[in-house]
PDB file of N, CA and C in Angstrom:
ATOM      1  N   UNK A   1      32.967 139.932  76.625  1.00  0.00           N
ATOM      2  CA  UNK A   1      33.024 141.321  76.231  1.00  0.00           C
ATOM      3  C   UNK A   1      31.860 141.608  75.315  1.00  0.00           C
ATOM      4  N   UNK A   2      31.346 142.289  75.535  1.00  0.00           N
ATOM      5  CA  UNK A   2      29.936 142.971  75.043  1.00  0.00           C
ATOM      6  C   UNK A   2      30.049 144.503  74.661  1.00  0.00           C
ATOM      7  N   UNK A   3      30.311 144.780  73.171  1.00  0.00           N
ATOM      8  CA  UNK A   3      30.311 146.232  72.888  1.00  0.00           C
ATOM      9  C   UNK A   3      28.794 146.766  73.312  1.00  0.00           C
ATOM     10  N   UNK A   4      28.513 148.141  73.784  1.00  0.00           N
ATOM     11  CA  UNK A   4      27.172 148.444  73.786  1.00  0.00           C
ATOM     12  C   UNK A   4      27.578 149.970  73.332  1.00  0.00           C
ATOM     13  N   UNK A   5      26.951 150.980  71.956  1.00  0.00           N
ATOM     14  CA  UNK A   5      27.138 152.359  72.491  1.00  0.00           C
ATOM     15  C   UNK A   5      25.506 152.526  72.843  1.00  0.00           C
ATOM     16  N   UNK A   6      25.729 153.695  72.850  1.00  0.00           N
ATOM     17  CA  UNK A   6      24.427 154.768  73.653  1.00  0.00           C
ATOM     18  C   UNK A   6      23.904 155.710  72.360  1.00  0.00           C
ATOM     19  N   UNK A   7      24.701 155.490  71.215  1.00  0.00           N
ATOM     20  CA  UNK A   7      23.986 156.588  69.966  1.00  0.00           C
ATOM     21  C   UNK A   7      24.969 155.754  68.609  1.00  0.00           C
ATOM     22  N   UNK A   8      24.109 154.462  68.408  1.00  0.00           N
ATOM     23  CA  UNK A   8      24.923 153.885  66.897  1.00  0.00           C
ATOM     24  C   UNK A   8      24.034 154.381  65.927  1.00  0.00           C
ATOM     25  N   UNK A   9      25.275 154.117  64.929  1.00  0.00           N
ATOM     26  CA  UNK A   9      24.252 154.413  63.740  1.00  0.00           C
ATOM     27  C   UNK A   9      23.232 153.387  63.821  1.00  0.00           C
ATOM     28  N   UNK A  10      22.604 153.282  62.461  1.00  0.00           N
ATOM     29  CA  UNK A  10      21.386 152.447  62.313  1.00  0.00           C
ATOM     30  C   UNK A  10      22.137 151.263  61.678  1.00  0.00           C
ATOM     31  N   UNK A  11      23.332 150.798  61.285  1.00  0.00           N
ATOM     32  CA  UNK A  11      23.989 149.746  60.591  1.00  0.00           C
ATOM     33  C   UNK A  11      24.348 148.927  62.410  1.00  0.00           C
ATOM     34  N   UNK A  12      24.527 149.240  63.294  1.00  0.00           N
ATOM     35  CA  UNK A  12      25.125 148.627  64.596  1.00  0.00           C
ATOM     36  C   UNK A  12      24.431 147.827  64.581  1.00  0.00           C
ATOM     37  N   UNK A  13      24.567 146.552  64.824  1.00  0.00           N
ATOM     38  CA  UNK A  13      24.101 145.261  65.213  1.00  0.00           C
ATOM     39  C   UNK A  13      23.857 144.834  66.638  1.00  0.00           C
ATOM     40  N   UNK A  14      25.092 145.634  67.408  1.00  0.00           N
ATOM     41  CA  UNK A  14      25.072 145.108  68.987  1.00  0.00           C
ATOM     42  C   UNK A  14      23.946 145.737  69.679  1.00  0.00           C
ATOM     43  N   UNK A  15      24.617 146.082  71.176  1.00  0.00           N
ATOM     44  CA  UNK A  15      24.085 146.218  72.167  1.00  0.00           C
ATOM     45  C   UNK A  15      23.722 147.667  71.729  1.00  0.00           C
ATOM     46  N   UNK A  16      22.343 148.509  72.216  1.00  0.00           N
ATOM     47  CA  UNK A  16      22.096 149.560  72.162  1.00  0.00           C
ATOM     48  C   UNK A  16      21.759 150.433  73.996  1.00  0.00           C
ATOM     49  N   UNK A  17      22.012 151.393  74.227  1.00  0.00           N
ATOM     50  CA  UNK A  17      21.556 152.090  75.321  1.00  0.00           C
ATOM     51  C   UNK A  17      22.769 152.291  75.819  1.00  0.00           C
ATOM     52  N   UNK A  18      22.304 152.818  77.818  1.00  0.00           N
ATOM     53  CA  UNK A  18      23.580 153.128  78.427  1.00  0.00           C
ATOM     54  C   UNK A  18      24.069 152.139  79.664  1.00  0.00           C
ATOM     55  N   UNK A  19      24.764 151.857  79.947  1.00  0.00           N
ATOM     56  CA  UNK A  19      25.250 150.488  80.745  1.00  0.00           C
ATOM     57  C   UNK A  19      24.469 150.800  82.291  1.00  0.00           C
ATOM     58  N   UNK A  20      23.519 151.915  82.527  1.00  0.00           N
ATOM     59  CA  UNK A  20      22.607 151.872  83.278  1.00  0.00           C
ATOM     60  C   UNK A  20      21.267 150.624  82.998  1.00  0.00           C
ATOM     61  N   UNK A  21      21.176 151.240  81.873  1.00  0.00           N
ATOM     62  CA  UNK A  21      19.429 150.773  80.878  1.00  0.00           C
ATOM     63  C   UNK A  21      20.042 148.923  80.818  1.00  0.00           C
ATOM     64  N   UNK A  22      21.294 148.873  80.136  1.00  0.00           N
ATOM     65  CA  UNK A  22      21.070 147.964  80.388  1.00  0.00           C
ATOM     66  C   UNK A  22      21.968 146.091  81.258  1.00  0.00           C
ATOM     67  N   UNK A  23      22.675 147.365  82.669  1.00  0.00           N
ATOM     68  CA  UNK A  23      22.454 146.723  84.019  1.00  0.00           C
ATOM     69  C   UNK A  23      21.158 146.439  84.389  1.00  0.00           C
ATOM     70  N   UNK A  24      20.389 147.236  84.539  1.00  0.00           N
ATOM     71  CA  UNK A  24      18.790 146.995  84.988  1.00  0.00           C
ATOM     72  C   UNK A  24      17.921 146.077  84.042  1.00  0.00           C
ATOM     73  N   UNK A  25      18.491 146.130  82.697  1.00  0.00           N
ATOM     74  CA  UNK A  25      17.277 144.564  82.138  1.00  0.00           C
ATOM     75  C   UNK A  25      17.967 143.844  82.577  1.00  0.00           C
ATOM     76  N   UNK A  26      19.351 143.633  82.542  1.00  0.00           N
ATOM     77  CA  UNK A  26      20.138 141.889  82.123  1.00  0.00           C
ATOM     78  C   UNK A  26      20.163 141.613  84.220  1.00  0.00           C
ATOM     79  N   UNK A  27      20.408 142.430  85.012  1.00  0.00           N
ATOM     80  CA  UNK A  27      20.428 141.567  86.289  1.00  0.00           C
ATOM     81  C   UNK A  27      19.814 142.392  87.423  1.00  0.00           C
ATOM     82  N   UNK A  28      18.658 143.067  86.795  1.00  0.00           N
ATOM     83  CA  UNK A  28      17.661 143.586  87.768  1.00  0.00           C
ATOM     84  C   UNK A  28      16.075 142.346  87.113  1.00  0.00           C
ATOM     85  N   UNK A  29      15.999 143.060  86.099  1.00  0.00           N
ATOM     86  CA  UNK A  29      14.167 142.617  85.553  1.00  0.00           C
ATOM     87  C   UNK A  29      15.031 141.042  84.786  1.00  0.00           C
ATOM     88  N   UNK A  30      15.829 140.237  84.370  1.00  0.00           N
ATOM     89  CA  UNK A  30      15.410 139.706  83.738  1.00  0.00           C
ATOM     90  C   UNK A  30      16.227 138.654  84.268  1.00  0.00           C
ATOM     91  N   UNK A  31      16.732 138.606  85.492  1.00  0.00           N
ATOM     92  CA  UNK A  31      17.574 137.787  86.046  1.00  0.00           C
ATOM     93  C   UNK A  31      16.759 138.246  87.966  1.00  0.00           C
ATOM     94  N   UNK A  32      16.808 136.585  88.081  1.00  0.00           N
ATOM     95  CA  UNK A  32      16.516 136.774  89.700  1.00  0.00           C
ATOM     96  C   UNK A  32      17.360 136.375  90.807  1.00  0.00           C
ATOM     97  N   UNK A  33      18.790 135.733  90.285  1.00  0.00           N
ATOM     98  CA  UNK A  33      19.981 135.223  90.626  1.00  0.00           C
ATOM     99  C   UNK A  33      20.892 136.448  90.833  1.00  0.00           C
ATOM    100  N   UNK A  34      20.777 136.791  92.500  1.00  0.00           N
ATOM    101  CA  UNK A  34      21.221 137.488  93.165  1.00  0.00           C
ATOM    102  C   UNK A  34      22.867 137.352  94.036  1.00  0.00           C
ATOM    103  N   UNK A  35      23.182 136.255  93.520  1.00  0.00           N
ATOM    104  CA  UNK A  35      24.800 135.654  94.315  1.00  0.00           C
ATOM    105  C   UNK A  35      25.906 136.308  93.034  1.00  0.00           C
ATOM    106  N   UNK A  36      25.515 136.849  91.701  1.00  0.00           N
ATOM    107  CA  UNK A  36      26.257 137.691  91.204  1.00  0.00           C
ATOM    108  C   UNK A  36      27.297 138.240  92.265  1.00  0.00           C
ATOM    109  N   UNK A  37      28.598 138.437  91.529  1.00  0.00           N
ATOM    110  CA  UNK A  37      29.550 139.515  91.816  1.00  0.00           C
ATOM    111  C   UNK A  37      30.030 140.621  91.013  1.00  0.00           C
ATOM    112  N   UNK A  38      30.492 142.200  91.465  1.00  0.00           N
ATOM    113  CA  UNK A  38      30.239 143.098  90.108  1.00  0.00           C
ATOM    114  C   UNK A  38      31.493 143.766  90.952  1.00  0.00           C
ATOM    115  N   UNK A  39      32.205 144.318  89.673  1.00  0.00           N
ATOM    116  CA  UNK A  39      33.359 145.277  89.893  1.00  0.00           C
ATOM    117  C   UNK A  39      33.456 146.646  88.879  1.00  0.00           C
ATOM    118  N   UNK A  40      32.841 147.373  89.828  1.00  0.00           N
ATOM    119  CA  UNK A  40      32.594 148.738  89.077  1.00  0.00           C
ATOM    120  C   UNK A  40      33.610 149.504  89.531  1.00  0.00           C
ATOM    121  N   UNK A  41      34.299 150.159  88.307  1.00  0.00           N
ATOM    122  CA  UNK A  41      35.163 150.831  88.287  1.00  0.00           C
ATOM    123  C   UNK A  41      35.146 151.916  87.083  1.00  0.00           C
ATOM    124  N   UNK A  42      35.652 153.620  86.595  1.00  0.00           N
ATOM    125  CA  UNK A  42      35.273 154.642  86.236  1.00  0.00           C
ATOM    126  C   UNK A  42      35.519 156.286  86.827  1.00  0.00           C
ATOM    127  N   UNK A  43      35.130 156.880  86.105  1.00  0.00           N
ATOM    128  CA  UNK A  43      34.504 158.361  86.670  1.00  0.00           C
ATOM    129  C   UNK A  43      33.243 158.856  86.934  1.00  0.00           C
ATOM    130  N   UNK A  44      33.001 159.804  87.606  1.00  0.00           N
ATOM    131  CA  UNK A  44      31.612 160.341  87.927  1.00  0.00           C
ATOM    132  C   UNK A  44      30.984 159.641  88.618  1.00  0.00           C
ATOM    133  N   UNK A  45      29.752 159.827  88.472  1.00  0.00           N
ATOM    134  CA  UNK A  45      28.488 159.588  89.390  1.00  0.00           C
ATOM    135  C   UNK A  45      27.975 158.648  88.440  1.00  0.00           C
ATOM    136  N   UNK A  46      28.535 157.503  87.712  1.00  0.00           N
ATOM    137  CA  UNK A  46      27.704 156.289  87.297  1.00  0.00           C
ATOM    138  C   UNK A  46      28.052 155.294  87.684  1.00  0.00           C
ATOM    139  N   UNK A  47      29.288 155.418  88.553  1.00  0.00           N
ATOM    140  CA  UNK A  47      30.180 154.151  89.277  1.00  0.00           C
ATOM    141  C   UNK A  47      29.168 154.191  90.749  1.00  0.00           C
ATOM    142  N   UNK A  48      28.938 155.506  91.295  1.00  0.00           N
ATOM    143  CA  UNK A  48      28.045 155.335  92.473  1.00  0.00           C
ATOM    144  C   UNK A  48      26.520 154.979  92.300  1.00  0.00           C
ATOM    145  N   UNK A  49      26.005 155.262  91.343  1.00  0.00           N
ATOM    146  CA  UNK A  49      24.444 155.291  90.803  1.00  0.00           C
ATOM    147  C   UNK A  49      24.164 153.519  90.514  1.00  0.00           C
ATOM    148  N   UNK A  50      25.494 153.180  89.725  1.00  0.00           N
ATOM    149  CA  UNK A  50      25.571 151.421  89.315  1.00  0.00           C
ATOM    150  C   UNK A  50      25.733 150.782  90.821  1.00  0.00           C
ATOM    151  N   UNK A  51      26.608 151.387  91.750  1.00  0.00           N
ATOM    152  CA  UNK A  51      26.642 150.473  92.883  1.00  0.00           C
ATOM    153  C   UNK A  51      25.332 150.827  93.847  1.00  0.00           C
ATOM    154  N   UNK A  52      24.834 151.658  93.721  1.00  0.00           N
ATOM    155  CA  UNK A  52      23.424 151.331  94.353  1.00  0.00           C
ATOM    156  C   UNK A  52      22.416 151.141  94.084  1.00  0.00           C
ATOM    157  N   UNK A  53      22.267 151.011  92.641  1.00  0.00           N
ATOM    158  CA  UNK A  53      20.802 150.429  91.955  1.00  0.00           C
ATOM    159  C   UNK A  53      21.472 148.798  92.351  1.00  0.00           C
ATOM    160  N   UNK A  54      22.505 148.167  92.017  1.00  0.00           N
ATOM    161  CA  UNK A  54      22.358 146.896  92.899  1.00  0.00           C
ATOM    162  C   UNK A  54      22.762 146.455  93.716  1.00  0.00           C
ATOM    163  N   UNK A  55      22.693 147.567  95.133  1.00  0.00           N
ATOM    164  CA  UNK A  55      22.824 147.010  96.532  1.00  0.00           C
ATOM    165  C   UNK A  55      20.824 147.144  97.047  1.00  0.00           C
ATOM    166  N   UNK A  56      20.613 148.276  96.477  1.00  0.00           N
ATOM    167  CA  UNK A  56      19.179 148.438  96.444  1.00  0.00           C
ATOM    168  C   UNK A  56      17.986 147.019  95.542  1.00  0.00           C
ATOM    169  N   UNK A  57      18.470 146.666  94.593  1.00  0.00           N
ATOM    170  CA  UNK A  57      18.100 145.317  94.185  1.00  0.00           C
ATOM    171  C   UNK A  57      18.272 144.044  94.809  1.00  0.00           C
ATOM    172  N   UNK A  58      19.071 144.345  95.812  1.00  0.00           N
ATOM    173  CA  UNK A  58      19.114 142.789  96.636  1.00  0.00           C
ATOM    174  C   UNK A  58      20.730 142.150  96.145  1.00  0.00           C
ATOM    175  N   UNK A  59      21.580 142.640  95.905  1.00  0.00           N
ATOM    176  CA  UNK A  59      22.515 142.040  95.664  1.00  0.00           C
ATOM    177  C   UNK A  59      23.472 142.468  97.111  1.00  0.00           C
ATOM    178  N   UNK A  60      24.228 141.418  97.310  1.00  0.00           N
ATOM    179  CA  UNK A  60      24.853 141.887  98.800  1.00  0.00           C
ATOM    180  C   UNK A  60      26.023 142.847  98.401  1.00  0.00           C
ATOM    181  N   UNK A  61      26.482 143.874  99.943  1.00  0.00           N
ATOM    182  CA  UNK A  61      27.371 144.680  99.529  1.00  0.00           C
ATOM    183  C   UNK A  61      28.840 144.335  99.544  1.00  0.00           C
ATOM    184  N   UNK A  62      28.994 143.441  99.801  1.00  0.00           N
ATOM    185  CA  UNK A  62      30.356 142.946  99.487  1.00  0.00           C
ATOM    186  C   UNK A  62      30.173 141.802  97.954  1.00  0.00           C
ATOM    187  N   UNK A  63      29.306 142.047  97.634  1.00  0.00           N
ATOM    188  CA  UNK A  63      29.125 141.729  96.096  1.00  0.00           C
ATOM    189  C   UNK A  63      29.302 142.618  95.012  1.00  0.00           C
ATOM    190  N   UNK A  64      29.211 143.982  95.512  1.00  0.00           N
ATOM    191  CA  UNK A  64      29.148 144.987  94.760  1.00  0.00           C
ATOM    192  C   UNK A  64      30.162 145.669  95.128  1.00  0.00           C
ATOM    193  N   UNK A  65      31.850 145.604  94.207  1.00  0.00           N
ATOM    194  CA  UNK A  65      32.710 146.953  94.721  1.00  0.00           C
ATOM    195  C   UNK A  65      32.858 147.595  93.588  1.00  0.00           C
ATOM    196  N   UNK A  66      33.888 148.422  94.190  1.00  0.00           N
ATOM    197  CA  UNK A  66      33.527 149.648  93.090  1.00  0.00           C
ATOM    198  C   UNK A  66      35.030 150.692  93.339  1.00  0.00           C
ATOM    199  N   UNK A  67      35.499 151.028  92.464  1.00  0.00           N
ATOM    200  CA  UNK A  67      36.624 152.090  92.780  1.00  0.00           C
ATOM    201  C   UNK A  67      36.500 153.281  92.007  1.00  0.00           C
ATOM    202  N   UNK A  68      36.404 154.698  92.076  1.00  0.00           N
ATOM    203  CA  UNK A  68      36.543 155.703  91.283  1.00  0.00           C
ATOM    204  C   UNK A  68      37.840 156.124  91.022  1.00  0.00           C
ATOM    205  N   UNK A  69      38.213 156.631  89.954  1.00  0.00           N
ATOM    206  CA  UNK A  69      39.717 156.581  89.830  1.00  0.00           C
ATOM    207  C   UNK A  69      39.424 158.598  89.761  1.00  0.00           C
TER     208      UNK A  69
END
């Protein structure tokens, strides 16, 4: 479990950005180990945007599910 927000104060220690910014460092740019499995689940259009920035990265599509509630 990894807290991340998107607007901490300046005392936050953790993770900073939005679980877009940083899906794309940790297993797009900084990982080349593509046999990952991911279970995206949520509202809106970041559950669909997350499942195709990594079917579009090379991760297979039955690697990538996803449910919108």
């Amino acid at each position: 479990f990894l807290p991340l927000l998107s607007e901490p104060s300046s005392a936050w220690q953790g993770l900073r950005g939005t679980l877009l910014e940083q899906v794309e460092q940790r297993y797009l740019r900084a990982d080349n180990d593509r046999s990952r499995h991911f279970y995206i689940c949520g509202i809106g259009a970041l559950v669909t945007e997350l499942r195709d920035v990594l079917r579009q990265a090379g991760y297979e599509r039955r690697a990538v599910n996803y449910e919108k509630w």
